[in-house]
N, C-alpha and C. Protein backbone atom coordinates (compact mmCIF):
# COMPACT_ATOMS: atom_id res chain seq x y z
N UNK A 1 189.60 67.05 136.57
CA UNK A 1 189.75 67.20 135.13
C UNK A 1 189.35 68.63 134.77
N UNK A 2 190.25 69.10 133.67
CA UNK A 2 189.77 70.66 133.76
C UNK A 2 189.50 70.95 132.02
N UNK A 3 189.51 71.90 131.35
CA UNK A 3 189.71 71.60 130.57
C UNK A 3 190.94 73.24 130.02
N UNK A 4 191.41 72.85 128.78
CA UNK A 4 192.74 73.40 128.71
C UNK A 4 192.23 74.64 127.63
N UNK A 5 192.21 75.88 127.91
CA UNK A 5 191.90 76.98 127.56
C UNK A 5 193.06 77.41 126.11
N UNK A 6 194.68 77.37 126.82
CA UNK A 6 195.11 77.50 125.83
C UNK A 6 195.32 76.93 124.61
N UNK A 7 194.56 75.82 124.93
CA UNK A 7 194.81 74.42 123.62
C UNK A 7 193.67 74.88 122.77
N UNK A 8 192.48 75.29 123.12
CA UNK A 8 191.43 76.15 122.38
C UNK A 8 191.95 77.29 121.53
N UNK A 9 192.77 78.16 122.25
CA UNK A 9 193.17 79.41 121.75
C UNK A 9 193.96 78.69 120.55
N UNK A 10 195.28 78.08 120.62
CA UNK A 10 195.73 77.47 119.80
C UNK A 10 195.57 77.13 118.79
N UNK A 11 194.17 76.06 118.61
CA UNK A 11 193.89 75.23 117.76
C UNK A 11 193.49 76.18 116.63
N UNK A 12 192.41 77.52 117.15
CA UNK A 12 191.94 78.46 116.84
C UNK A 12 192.44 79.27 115.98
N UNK A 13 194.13 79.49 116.42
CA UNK A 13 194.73 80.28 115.92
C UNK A 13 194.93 79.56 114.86
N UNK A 14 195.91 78.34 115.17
CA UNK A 14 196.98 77.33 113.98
C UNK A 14 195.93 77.28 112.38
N UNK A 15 194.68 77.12 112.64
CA UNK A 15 193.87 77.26 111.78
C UNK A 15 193.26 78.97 111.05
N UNK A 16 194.23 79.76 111.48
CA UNK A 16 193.61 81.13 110.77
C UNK A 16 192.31 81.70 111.12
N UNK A 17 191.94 80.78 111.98
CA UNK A 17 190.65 81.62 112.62
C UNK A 17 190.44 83.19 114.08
N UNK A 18 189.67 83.75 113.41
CA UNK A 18 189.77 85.10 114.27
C UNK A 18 188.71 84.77 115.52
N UNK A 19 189.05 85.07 116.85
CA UNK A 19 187.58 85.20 117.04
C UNK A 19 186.53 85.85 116.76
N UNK A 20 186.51 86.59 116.12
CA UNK A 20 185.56 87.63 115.40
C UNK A 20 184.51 86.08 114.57
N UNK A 21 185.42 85.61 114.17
CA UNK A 21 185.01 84.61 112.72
C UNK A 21 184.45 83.22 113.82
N UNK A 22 185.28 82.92 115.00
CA UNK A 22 184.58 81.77 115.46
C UNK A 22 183.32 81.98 116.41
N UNK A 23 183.24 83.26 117.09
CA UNK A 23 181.75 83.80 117.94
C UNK A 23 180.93 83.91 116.66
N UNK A 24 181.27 84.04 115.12
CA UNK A 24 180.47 84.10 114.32
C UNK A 24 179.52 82.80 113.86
N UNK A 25 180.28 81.44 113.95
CA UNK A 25 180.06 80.48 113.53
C UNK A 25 179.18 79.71 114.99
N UNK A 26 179.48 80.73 116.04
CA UNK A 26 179.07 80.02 117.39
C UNK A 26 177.40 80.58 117.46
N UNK A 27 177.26 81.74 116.69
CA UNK A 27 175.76 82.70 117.02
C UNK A 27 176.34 83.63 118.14
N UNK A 28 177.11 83.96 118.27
CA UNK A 28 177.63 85.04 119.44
C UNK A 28 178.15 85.89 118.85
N UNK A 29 178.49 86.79 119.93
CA UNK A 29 179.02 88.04 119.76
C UNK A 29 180.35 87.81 119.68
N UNK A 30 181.71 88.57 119.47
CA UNK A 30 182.67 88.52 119.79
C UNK A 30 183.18 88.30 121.21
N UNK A 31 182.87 89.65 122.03
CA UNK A 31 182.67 89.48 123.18
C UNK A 31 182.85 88.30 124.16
N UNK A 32 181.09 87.95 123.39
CA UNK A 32 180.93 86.27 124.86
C UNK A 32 181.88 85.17 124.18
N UNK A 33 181.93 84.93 123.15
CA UNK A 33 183.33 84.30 123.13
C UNK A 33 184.78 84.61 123.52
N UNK A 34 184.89 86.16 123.54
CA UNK A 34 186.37 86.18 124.07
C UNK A 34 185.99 85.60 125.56
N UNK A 35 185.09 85.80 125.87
CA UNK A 35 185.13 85.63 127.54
C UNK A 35 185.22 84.30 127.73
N UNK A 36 184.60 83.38 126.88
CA UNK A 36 184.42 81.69 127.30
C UNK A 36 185.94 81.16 126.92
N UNK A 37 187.03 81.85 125.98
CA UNK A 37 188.58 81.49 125.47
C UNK A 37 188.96 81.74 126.45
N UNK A 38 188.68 83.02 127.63
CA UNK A 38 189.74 83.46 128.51
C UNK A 38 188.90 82.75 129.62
N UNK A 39 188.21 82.12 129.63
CA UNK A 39 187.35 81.18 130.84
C UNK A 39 186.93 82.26 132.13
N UNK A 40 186.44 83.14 131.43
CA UNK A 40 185.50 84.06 132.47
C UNK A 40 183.81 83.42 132.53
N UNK A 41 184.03 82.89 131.42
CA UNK A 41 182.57 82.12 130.97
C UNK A 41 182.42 80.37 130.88
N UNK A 42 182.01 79.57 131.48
CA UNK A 42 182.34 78.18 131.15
C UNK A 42 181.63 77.69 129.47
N UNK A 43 182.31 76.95 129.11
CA UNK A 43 182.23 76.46 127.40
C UNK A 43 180.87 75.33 127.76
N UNK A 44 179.74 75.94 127.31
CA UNK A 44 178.72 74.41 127.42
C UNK A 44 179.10 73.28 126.59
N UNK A 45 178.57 72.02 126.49
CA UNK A 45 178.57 70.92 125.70
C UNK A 45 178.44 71.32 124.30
N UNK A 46 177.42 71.54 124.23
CA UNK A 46 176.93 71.98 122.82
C UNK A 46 177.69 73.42 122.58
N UNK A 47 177.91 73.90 123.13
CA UNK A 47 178.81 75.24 122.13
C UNK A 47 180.49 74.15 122.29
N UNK A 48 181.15 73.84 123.03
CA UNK A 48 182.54 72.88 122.57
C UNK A 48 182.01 72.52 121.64
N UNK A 49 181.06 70.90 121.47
CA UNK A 49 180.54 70.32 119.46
C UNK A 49 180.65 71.25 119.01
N UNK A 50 180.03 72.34 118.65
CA UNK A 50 180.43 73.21 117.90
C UNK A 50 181.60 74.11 117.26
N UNK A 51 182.36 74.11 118.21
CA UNK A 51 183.61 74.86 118.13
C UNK A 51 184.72 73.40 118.00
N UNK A 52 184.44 71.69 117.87
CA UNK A 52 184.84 71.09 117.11
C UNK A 52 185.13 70.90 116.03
N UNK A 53 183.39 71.08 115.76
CA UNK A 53 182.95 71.27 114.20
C UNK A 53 183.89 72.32 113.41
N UNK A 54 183.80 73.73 113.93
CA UNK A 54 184.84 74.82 113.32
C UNK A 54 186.04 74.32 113.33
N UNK A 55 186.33 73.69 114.19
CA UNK A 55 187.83 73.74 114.15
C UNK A 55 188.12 72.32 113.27
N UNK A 56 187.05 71.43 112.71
CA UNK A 56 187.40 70.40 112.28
C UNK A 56 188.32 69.30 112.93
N UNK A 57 188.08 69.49 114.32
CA UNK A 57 188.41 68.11 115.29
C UNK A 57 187.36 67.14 115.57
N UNK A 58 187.70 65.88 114.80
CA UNK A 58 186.64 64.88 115.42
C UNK A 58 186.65 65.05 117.16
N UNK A 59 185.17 64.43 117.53
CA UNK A 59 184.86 64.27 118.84
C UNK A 59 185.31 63.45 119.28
N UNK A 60 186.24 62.40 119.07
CA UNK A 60 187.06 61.13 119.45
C UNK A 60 188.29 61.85 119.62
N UNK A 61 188.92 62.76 119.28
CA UNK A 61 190.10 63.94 120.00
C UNK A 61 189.65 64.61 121.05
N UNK A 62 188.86 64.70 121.57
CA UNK A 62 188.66 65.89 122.67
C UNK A 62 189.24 66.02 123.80
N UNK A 63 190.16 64.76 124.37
CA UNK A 63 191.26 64.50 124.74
C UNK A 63 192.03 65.35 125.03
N UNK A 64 192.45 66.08 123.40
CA UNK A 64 193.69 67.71 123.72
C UNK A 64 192.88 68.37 124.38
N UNK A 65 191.92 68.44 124.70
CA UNK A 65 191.52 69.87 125.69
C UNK A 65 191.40 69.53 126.66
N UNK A 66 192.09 68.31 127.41
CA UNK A 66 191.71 68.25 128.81
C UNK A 66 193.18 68.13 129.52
N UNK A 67 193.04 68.79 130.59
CA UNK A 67 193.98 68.06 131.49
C UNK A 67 193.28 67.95 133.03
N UNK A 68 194.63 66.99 133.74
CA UNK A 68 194.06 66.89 134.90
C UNK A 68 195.06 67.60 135.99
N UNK A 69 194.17 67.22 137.68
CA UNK A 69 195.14 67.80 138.53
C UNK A 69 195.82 66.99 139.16
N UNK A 70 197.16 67.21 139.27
CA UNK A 70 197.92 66.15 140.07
C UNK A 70 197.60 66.63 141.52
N UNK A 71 198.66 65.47 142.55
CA UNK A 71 198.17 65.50 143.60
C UNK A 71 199.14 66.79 144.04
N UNK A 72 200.06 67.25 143.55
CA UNK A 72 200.87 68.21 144.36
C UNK A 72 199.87 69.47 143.86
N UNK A 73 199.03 69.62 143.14
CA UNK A 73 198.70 70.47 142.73
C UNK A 73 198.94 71.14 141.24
N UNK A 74 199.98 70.53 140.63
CA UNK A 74 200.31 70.66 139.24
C UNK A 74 199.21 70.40 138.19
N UNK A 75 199.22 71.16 136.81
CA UNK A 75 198.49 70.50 135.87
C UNK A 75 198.81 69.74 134.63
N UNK A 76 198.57 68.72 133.99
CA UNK A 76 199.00 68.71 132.75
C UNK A 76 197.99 68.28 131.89
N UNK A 77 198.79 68.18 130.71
CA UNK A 77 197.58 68.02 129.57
C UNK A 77 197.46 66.17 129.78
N UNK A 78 196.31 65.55 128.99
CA UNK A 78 196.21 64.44 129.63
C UNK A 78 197.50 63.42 128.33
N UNK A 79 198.62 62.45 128.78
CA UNK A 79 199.36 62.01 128.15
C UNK A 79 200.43 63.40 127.72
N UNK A 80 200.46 64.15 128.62
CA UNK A 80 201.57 64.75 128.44
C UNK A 80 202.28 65.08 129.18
N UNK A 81 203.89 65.16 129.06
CA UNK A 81 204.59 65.71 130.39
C UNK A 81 204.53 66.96 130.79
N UNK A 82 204.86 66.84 132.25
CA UNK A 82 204.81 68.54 132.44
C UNK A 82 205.09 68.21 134.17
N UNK A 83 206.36 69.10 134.69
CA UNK A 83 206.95 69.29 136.00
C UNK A 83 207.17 68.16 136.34
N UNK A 84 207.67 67.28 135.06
CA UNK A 84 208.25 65.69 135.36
C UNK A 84 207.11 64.42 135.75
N UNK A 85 205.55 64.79 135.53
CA UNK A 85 204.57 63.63 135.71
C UNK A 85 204.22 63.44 134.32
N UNK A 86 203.86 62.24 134.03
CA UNK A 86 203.41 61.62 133.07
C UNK A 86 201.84 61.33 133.09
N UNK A 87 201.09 62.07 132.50
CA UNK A 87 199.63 61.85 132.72
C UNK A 87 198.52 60.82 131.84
N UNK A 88 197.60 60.24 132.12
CA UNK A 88 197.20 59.31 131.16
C UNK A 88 196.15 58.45 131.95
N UNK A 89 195.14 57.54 131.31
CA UNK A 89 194.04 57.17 131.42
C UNK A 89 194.13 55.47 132.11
């Protein structure tokens, strides 16, 4: 299970948020947040809740940010298609 970087960036964006504005709401710098979006940095528990909270996704969605690994090595998001597998719980 991994979790899905660009679905972060996304959500981030679709909502008008800068990262300037979400390392703000996190207590960080710009910086260590660009680094944890581009996954140079892993996202702790408590900074994701948080960056829920900003983004106004209940914690019963957290779902979109995951995907898993198939066995050929492929990824997808979880319940979504992708290189023709169907993924899901």
């Amino acid at each position: 299970m991994g979790f899905n970087l660009r679905r972060l960036k996304y959500e981030r964006m679709s909502r008008n948020i800068s990262q300037e504005e979400m390392a703000k709401c996190l207590g960080m710098n710009h910086t260590s947040y660009w680094k944890r979006e581009n996954g140079r940095v892993p996202i702790s528990v408590n900074e994701f809740i948080k960056i829920l909270k900003v983004l106004d996704i209940p914690e019963y969605e957290i779902q979109i940010f995951l995907h898993k690994e198939l066995p050929n090595g492929n990824k997808t998001c979880v319940g979504k298609k992708l290189n023709g597998f169907k993924a899901g719980f």
